[in-house]
Each structure stands twice: as C-alpha cells, then as structure tokens.
PDB file of N, CA and C in Angstrom:
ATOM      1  N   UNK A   1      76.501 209.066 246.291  1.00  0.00           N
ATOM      2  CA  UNK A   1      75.544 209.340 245.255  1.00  0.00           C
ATOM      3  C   UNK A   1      74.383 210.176 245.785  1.00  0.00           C
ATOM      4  N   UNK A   2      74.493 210.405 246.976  1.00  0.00           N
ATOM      5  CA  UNK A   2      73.375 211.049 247.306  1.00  0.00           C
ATOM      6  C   UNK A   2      73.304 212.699 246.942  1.00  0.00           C
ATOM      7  N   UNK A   3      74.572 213.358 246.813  1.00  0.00           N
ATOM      8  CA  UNK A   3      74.520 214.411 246.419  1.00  0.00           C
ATOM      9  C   UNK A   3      74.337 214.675 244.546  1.00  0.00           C
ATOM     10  N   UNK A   4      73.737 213.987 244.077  1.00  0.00           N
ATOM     11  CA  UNK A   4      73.569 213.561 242.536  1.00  0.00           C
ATOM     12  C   UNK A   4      72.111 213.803 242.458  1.00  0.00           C
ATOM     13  N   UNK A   5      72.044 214.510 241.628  1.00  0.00           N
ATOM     14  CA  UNK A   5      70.326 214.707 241.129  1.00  0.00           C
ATOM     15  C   UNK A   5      70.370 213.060 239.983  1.00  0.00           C
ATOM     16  N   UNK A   6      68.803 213.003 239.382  1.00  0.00           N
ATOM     17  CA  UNK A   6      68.790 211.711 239.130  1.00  0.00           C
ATOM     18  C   UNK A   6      69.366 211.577 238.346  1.00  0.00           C
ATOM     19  N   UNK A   7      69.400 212.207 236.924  1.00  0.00           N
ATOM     20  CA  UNK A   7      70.516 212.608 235.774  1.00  0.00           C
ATOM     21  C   UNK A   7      71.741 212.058 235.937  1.00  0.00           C
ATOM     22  N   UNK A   8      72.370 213.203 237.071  1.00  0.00           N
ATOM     23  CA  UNK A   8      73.668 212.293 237.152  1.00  0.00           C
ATOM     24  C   UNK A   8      73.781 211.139 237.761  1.00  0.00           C
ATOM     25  N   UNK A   9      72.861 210.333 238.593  1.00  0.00           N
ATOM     26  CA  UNK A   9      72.916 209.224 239.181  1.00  0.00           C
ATOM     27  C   UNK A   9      72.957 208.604 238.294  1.00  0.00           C
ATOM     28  N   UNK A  10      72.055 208.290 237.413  1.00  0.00           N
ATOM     29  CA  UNK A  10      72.195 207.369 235.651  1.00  0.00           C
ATOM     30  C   UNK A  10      73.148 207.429 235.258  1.00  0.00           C
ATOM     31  N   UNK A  11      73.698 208.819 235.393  1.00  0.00           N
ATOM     32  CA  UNK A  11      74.754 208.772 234.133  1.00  0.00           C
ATOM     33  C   UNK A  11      76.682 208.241 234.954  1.00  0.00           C
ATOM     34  N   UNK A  12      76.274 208.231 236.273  1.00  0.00           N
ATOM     35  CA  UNK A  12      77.117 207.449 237.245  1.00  0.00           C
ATOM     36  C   UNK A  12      76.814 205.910 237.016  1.00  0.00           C
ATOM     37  N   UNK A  13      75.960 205.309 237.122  1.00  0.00           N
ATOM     38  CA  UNK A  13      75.560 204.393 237.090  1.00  0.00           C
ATOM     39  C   UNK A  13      75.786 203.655 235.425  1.00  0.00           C
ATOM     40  N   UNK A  14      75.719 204.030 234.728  1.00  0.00           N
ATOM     41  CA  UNK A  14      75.785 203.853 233.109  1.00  0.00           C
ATOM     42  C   UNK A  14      77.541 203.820 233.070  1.00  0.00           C
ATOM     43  N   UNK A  15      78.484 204.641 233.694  1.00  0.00           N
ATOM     44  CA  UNK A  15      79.864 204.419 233.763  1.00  0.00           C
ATOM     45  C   UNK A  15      80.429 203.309 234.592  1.00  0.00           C
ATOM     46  N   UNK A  16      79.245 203.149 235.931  1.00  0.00           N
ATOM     47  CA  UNK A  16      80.080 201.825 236.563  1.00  0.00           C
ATOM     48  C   UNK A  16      80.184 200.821 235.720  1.00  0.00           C
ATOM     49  N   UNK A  17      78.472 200.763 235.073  1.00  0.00           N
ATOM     50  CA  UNK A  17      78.321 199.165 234.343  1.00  0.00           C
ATOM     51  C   UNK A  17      79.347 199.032 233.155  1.00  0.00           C
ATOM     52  N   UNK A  18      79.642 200.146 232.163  1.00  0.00           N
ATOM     53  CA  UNK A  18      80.937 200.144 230.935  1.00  0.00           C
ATOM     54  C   UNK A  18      82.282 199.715 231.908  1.00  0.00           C
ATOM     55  N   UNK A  19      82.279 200.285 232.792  1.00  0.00           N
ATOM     56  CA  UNK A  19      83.650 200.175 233.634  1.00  0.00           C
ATOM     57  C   UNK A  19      83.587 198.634 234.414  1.00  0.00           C
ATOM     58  N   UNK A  20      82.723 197.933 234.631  1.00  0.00           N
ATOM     59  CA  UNK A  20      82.558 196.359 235.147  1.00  0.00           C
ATOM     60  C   UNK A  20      82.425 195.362 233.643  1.00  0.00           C
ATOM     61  N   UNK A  21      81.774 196.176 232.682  1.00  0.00           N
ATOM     62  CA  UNK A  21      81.650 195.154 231.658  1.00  0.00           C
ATOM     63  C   UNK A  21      83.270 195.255 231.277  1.00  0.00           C
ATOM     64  N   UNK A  22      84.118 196.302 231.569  1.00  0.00           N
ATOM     65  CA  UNK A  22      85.220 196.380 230.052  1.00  0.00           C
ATOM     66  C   UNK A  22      86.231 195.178 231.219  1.00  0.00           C
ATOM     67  N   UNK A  23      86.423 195.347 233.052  1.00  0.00           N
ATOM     68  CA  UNK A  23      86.868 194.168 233.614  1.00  0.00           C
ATOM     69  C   UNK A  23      86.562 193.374 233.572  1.00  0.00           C
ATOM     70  N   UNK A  24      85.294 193.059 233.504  1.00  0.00           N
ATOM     71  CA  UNK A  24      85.077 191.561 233.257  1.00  0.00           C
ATOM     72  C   UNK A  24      85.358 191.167 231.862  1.00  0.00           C
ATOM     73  N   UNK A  25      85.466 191.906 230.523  1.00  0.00           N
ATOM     74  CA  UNK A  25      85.812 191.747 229.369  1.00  0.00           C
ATOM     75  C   UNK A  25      87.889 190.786 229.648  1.00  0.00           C
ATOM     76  N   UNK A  26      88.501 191.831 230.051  1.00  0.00           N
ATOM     77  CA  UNK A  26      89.702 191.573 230.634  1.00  0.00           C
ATOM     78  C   UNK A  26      89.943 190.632 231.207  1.00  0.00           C
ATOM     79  N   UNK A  27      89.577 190.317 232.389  1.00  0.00           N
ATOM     80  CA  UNK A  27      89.552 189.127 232.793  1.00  0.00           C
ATOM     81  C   UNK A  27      89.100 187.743 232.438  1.00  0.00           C
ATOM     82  N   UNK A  28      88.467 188.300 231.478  1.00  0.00           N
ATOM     83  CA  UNK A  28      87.976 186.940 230.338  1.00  0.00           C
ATOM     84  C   UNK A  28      88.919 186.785 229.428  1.00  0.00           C
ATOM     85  N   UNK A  29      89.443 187.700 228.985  1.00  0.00           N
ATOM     86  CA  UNK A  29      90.741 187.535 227.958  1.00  0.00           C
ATOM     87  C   UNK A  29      92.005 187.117 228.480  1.00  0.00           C
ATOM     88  N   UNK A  30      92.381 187.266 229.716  1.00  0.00           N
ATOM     89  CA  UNK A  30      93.080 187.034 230.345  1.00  0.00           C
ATOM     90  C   UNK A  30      93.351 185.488 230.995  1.00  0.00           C
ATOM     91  N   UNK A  31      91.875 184.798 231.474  1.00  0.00           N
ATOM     92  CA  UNK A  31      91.449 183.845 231.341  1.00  0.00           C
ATOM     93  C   UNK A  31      92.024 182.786 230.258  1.00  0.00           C
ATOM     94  N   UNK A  32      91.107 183.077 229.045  1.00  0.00           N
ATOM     95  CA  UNK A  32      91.371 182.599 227.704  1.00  0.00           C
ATOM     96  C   UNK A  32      92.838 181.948 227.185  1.00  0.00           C
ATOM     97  N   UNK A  33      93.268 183.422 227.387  1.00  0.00           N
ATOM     98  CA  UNK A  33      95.143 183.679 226.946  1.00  0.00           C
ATOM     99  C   UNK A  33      95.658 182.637 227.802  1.00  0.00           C
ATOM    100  N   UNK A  34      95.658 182.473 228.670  1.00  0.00           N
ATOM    101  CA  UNK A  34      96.243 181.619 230.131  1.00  0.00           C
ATOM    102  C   UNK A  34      96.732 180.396 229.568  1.00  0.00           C
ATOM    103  N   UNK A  35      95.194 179.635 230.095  1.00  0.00           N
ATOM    104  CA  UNK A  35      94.538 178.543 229.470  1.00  0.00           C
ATOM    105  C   UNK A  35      95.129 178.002 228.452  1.00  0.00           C
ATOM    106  N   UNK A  36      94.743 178.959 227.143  1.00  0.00           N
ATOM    107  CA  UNK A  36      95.066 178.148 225.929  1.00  0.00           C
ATOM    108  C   UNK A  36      96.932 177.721 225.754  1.00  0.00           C
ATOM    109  N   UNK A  37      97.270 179.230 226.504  1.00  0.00           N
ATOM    110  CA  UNK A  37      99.086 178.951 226.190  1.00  0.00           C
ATOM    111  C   UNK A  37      99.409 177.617 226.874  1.00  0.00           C
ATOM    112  N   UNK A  38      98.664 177.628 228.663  1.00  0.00           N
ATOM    113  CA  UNK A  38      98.944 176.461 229.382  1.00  0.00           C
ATOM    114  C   UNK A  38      98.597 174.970 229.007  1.00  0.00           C
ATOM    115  N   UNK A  39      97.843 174.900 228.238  1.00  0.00           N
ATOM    116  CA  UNK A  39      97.197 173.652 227.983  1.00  0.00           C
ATOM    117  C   UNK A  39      96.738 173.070 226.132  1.00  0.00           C
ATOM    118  N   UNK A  40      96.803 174.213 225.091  1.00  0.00           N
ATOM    119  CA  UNK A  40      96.619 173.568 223.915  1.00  0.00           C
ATOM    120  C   UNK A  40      98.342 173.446 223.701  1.00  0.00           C
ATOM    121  N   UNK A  41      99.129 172.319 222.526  1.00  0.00           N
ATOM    122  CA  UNK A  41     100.301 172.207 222.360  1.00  0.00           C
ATOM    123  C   UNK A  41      99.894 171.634 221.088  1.00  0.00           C
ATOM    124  N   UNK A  42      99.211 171.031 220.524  1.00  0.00           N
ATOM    125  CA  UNK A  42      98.987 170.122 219.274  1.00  0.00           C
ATOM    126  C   UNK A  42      97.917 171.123 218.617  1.00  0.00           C
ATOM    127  N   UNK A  43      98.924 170.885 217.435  1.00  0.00           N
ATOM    128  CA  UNK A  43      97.747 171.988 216.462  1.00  0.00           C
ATOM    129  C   UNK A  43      97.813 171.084 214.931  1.00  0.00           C
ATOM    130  N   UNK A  44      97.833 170.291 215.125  1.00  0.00           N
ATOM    131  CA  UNK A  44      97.697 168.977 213.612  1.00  0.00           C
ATOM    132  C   UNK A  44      95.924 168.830 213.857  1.00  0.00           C
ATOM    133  N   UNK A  45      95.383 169.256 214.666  1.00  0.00           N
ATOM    134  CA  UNK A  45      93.395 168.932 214.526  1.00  0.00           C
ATOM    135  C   UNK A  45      93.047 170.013 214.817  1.00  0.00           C
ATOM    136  N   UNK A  46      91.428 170.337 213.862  1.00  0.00           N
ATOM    137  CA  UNK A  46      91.521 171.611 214.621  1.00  0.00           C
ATOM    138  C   UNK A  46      90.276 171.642 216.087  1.00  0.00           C
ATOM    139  N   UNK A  47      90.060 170.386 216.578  1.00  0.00           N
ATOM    140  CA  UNK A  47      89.256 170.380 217.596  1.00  0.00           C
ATOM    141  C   UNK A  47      90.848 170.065 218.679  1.00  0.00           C
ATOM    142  N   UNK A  48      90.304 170.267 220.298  1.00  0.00           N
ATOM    143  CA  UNK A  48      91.351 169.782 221.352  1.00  0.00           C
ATOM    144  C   UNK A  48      91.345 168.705 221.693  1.00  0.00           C
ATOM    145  N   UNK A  49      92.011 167.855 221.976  1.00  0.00           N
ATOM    146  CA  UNK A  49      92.626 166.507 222.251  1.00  0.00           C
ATOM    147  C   UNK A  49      91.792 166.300 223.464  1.00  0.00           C
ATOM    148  N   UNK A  50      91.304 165.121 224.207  1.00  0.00           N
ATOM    149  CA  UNK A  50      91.280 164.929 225.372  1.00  0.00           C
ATOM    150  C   UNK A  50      91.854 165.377 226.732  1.00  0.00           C
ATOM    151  N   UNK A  51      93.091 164.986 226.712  1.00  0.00           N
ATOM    152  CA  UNK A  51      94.493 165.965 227.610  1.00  0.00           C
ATOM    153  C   UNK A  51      94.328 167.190 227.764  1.00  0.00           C
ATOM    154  N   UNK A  52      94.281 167.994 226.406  1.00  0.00           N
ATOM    155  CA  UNK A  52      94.268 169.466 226.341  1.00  0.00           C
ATOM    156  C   UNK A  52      92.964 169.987 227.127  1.00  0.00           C
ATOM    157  N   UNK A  53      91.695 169.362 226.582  1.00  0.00           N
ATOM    158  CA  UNK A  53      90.348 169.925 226.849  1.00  0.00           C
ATOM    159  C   UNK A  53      90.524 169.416 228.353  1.00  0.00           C
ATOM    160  N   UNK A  54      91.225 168.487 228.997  1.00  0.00           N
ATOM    161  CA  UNK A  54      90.760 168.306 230.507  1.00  0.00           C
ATOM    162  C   UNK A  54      91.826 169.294 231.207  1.00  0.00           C
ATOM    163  N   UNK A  55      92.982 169.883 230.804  1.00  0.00           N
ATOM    164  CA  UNK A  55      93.569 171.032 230.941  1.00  0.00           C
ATOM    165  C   UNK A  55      92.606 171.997 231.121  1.00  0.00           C
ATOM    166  N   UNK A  56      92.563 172.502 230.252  1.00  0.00           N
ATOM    167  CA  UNK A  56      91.442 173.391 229.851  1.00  0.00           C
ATOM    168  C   UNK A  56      90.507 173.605 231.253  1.00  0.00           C
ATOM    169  N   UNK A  57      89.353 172.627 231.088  1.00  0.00           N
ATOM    170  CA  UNK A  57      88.673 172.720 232.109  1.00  0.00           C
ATOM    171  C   UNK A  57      89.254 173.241 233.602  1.00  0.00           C
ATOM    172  N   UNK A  58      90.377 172.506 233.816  1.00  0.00           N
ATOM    173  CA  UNK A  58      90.943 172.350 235.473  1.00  0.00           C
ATOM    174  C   UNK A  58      91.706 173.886 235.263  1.00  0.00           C
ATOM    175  N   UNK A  59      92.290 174.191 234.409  1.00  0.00           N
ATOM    176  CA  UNK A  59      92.872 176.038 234.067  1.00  0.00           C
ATOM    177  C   UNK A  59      91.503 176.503 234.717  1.00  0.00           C
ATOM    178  N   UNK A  60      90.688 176.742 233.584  1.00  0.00           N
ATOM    179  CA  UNK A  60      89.018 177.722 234.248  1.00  0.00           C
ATOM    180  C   UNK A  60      88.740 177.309 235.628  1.00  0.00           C
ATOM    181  N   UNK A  61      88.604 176.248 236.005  1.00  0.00           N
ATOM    182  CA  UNK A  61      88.218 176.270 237.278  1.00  0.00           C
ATOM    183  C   UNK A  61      89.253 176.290 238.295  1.00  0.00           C
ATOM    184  N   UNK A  62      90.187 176.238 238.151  1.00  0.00           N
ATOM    185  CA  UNK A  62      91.530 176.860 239.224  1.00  0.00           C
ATOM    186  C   UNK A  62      91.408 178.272 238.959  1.00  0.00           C
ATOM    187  N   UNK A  63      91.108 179.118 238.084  1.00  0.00           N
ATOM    188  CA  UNK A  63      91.514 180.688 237.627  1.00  0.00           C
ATOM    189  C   UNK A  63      89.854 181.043 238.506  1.00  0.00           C
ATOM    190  N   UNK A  64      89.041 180.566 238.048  1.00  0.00           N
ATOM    191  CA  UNK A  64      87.516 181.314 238.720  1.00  0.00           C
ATOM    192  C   UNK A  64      87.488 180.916 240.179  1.00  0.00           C
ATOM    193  N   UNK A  65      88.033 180.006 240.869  1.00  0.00           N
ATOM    194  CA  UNK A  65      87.898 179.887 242.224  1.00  0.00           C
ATOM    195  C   UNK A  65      89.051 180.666 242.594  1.00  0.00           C
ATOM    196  N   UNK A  66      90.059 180.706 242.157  1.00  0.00           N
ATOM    197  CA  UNK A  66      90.992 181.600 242.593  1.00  0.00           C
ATOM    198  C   UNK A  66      90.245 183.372 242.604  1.00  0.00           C
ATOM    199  N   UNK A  67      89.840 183.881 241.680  1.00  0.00           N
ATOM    200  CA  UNK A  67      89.509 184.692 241.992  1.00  0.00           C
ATOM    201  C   UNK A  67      88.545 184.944 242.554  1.00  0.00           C
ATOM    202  N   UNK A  68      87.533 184.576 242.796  1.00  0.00           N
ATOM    203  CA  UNK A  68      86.745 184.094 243.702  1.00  0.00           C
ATOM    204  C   UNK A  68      86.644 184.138 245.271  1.00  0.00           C
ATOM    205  N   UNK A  69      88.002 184.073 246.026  1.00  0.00           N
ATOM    206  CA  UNK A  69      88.409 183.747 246.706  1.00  0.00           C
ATOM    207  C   UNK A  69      89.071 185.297 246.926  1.00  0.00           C
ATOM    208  N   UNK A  70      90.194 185.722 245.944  1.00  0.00           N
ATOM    209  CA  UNK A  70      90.252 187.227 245.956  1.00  0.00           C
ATOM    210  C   UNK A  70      89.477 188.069 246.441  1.00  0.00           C
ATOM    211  N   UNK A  71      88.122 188.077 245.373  1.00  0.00           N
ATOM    212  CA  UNK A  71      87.006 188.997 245.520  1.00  0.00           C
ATOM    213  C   UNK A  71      86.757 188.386 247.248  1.00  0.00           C
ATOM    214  N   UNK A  72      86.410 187.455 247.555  1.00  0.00           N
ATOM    215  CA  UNK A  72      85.693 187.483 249.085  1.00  0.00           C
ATOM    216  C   UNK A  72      87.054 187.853 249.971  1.00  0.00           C
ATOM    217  N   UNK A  73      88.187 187.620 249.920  1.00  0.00           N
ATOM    218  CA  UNK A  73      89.080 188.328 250.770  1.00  0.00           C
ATOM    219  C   UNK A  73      89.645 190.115 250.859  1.00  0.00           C
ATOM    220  N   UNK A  74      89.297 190.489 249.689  1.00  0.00           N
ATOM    221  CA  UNK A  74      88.996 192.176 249.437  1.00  0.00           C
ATOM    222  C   UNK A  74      87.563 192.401 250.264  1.00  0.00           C
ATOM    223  N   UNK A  75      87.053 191.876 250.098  1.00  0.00           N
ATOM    224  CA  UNK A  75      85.320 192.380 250.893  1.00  0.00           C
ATOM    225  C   UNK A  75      85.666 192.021 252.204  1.00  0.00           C
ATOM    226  N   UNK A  76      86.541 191.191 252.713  1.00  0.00           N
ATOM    227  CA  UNK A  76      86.780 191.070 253.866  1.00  0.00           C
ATOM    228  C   UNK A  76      87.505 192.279 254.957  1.00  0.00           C
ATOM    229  N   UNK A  77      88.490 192.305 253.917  1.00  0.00           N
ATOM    230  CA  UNK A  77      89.252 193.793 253.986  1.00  0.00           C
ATOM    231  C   UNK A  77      88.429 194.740 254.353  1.00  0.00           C
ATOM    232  N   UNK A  78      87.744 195.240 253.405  1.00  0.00           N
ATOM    233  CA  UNK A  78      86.978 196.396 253.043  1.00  0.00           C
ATOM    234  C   UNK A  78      85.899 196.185 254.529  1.00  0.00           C
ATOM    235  N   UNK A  79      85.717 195.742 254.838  1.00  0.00           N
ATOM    236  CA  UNK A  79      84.468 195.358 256.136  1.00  0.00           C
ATOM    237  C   UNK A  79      85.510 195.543 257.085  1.00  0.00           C
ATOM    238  N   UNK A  80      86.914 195.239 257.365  1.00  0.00           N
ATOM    239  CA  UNK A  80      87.355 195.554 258.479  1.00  0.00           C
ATOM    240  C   UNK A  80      88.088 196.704 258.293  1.00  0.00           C
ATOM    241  N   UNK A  81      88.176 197.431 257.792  1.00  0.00           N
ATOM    242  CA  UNK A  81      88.664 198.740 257.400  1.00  0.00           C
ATOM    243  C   UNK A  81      87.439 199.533 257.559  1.00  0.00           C
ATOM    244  N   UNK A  82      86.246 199.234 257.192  1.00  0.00           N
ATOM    245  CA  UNK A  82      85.220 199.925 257.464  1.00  0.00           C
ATOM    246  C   UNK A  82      85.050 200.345 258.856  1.00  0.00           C
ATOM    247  N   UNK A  83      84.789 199.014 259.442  1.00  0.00           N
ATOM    248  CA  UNK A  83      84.704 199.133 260.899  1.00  0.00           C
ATOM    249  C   UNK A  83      85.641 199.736 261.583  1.00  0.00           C
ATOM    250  N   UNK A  84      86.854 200.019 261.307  1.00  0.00           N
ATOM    251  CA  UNK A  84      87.757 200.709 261.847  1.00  0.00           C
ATOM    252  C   UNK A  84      88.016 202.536 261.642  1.00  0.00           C
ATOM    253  N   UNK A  85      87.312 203.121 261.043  1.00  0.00           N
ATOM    254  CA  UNK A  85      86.878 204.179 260.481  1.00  0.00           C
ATOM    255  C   UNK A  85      86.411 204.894 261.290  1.00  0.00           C
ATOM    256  N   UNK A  86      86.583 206.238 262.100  1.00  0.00           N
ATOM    257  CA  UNK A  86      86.144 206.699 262.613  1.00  0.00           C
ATOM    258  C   UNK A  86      84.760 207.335 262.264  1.00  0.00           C
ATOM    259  N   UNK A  87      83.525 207.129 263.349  1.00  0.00           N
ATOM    260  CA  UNK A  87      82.168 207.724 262.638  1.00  0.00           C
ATOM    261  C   UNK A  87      81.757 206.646 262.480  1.00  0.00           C
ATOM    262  N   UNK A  88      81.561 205.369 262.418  1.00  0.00           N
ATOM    263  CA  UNK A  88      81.256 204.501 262.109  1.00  0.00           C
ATOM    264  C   UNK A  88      80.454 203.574 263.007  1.00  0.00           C
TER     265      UNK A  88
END
C-alpha cells in the first residue's frame, strides 16, 4: 500500500472491509445451514426442543473453535514462510 496515494488507499481499504464482511457473511450462513440440518429434526413446535437447542449450542461452539484454530494455524504458516523468504 505504500505505493497508493491516499484515495486509493481508502478505496483499497473500503474493498478489503466488503470483501471480510461478504466472508464473514458466508461463514455465518454456512454455520447456520450446518447446525440447523445437524441438530433441528422436530418441526410439530415452532420453538427448539431442549436436545435440539443443546445440539445447537455444542454445533456453534465445535464450528467457531474449529475455525479458530484454522485461522491461528494459517498465521502460523504465514510467519514461517515469511521467515523463510529471502530479504527478510
């Protein structure tokens, strides 16, 4: 970015954040979709059962620590690939 007058730095910057909001949009839907296929089965109420909703919960929090865990093993990557870079 350093070769960017400020203009285009904004207007770089204004594409990362559309381009992080529309993945994190995705991955929320993705999330969602999971979840509900894995864990709602009863559709006679229209609130979730006990069972389902403690599904539920343990889905989201297996899916966000999992990725979680992704993201810090890519940065891990990325740091030893860095360091291995000539110029560096």
């Amino acid at each position: 970015m350093d070769g960017l007058n400020a203009q285009e730095q904004r207007e770089l910057q204004g594409r990362m954040e559309k381009k992080q909001m529309k993945e994190f949009m995705t991955m929320y839907s993705r999330l969602v979709q999971r979840c509900f296929d894995d864990c709602v089965n009863d559709f006679t109420t229209k609130s979730l059962q006990s069972k389902e909703e403690g599904c539920v919960m343990k889905c989201v929090d297996k899916y966000l620590k999992g990725s979680e865990r992704l993201g810090q093993r890519f940065q891990e990557q990325n740091a030893a690939i860095s360091g291995q870079l000539p110029g560096r």
